[in-house]
Protein backbone atom coordinates (compact mmCIF):
# COMPACT_ATOMS: atom_id res chain seq x y z
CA UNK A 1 0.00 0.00 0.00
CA UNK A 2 1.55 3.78 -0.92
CA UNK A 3 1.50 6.68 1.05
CA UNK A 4 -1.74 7.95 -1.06
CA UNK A 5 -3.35 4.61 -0.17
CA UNK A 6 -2.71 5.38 3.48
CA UNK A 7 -3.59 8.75 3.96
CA UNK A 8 -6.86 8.11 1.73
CA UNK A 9 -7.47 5.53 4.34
CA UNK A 10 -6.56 7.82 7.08
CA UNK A 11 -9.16 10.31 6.12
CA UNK A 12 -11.70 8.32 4.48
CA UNK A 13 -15.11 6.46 5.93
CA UNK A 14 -15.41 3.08 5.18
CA UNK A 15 -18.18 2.92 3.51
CA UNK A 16 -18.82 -0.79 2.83
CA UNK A 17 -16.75 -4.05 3.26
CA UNK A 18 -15.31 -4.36 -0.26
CA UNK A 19 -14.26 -0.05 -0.65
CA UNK A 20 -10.81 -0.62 -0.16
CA UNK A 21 -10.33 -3.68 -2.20
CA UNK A 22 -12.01 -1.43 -5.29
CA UNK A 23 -9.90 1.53 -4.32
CA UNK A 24 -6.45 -0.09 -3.98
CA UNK A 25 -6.35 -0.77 -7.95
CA UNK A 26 -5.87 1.75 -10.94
CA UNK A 27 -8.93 0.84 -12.39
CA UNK A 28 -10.58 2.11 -9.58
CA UNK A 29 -10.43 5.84 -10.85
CA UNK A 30 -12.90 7.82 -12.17
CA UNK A 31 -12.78 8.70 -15.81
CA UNK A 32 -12.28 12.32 -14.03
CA UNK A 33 -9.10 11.50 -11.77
CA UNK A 34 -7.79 9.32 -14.55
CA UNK A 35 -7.79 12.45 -16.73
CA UNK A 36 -6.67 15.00 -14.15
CA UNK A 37 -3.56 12.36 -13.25
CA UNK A 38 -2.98 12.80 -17.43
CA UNK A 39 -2.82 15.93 -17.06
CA UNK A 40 -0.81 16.58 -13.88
CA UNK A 41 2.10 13.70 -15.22
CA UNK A 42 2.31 15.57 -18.46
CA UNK A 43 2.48 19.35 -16.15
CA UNK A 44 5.43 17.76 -14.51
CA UNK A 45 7.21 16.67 -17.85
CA UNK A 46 7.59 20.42 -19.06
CA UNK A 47 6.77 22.50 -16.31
CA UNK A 48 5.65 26.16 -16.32
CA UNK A 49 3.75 28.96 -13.99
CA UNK A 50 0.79 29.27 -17.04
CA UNK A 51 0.89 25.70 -17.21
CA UNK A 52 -0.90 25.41 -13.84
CA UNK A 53 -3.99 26.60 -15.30
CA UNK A 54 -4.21 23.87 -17.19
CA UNK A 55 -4.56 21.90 -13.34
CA UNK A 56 -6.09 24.37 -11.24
CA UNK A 57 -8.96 26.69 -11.43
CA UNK A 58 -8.38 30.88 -10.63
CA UNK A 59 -10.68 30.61 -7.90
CA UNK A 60 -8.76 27.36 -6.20
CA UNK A 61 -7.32 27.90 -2.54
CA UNK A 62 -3.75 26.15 -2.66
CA UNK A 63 -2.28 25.30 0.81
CA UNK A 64 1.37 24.57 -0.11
CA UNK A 65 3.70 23.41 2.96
CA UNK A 66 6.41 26.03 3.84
CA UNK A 67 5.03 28.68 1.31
CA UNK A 68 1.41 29.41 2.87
CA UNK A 69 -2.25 29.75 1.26
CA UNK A 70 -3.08 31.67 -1.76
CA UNK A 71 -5.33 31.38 -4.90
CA UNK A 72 -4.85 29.30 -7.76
CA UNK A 73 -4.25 32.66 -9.87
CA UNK A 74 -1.72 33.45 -7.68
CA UNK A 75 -0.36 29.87 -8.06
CA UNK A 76 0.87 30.72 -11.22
CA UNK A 77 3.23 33.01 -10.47
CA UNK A 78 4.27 30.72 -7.14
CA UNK A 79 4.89 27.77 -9.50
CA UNK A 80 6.85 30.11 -11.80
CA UNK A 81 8.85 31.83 -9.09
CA UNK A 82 9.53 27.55 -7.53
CA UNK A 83 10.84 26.53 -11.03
CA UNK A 84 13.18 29.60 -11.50
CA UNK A 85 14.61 29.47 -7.91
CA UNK A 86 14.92 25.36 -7.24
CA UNK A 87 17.92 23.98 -10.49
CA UNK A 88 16.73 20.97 -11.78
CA UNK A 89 13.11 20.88 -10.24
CA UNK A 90 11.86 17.74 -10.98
CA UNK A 91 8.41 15.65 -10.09
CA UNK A 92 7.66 12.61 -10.75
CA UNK A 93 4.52 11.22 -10.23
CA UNK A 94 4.44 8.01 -8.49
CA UNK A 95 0.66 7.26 -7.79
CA UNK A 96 -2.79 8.01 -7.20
CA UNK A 97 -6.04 7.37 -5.37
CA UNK A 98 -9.50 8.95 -5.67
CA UNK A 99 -12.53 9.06 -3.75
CA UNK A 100 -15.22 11.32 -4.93
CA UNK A 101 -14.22 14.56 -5.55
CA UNK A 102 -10.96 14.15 -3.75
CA UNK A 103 -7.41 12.68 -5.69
CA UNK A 104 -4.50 12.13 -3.97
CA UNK A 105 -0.96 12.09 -5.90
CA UNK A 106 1.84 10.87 -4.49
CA UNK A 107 5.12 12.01 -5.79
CA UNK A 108 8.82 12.06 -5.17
CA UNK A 109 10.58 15.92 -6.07
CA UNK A 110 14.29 16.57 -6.72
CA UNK A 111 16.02 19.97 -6.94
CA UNK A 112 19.65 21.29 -6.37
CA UNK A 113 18.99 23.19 -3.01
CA UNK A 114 21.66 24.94 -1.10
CA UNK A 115 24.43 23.49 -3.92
CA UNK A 116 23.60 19.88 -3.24
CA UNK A 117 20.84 17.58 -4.92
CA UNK A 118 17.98 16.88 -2.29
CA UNK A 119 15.34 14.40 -2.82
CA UNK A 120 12.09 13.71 -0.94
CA UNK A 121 8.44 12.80 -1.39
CA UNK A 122 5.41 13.95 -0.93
CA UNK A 123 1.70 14.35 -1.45
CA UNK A 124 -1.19 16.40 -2.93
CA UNK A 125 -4.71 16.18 -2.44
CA UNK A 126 -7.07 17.78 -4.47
CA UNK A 127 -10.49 18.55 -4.82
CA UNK A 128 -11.72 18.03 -8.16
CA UNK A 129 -14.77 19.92 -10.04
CA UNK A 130 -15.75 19.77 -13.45
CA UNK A 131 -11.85 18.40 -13.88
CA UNK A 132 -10.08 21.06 -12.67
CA UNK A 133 -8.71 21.47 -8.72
CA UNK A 134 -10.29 23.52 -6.86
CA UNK A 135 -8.53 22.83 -3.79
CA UNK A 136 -4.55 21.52 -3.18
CA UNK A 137 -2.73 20.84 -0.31
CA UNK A 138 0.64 20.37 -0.81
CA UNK A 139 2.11 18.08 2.03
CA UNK A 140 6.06 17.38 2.38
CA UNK A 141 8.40 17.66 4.95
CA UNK A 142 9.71 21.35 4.46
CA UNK A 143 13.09 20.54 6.01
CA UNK A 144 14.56 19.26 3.02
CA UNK A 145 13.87 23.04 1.62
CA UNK A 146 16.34 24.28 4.53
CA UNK A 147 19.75 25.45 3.66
């Protein structure tokens, strides 16, 4: 089981004796998280501050570990000002799991911080509407940002 398995689990009812079973597998995605975890793998393969409106409505509220709340209009310039200050930002996508209107990524990030390549992982939930976020938290552990 992944991290996005876990925390789905962590924060999810139970609602019948066979949801995790369906939940645990791929196929288990609706047509709208398969799409939005399309379109956040391909994002993270050529990254850019107006890309993220391709991901996130104007109206979103991001919640983004070490960096504090703001709108997803204001995530554009965020993402921009993250790509030009971290050398070599790279996500990769690991996995997923959806429930409703939530989708959970789990990733792993690397970046030259502080002159030395740092590594770590992480996870965003979303909330999804008419296939665009309209909520993110962005959970990692912010020490690996320290210098």
């Amino acid at each position: 089981m992944c991290v996005a398995h876990i925390i789905l689990r962590m924060v999810t009812p139970c609602r019948h004796p066979h949801f995790w079973e369906q939940v645990m597998t791929a196929t288990s995605l609706s047509p709208e998280h398969r799409d939005f975890y399309e379109r956040f793998q391909s994002f993270w393969a050529a990254p850019s501050g107006a890309r993220v409106a391709e991901l996130i409505a104007p109206h979103a509220t991001i919640h983004f570990t070490g960096a504090g709340t703001f709108s997803g209009a204001d995530y554009v310039n965020v993402m921009q000002g993250m790509l030009d200050a971290m050398v070599g930002l790279k996500v990769t996508p690991l996995d997923c799991a959806g429930d409703g209107d939530r989708l959970y990524i789990f990733w792993e990030t690397s970046a030259v911080i502080a002159g030395s390549t740092r590594t770590y992982k992480g996870v965003d939930r979303f909330r999804i509407a008419d296939g665009m976020a309209i909520e993110e938290h962005v959970i990692f552990d912010s020490a690996h940002l320290q210098a």
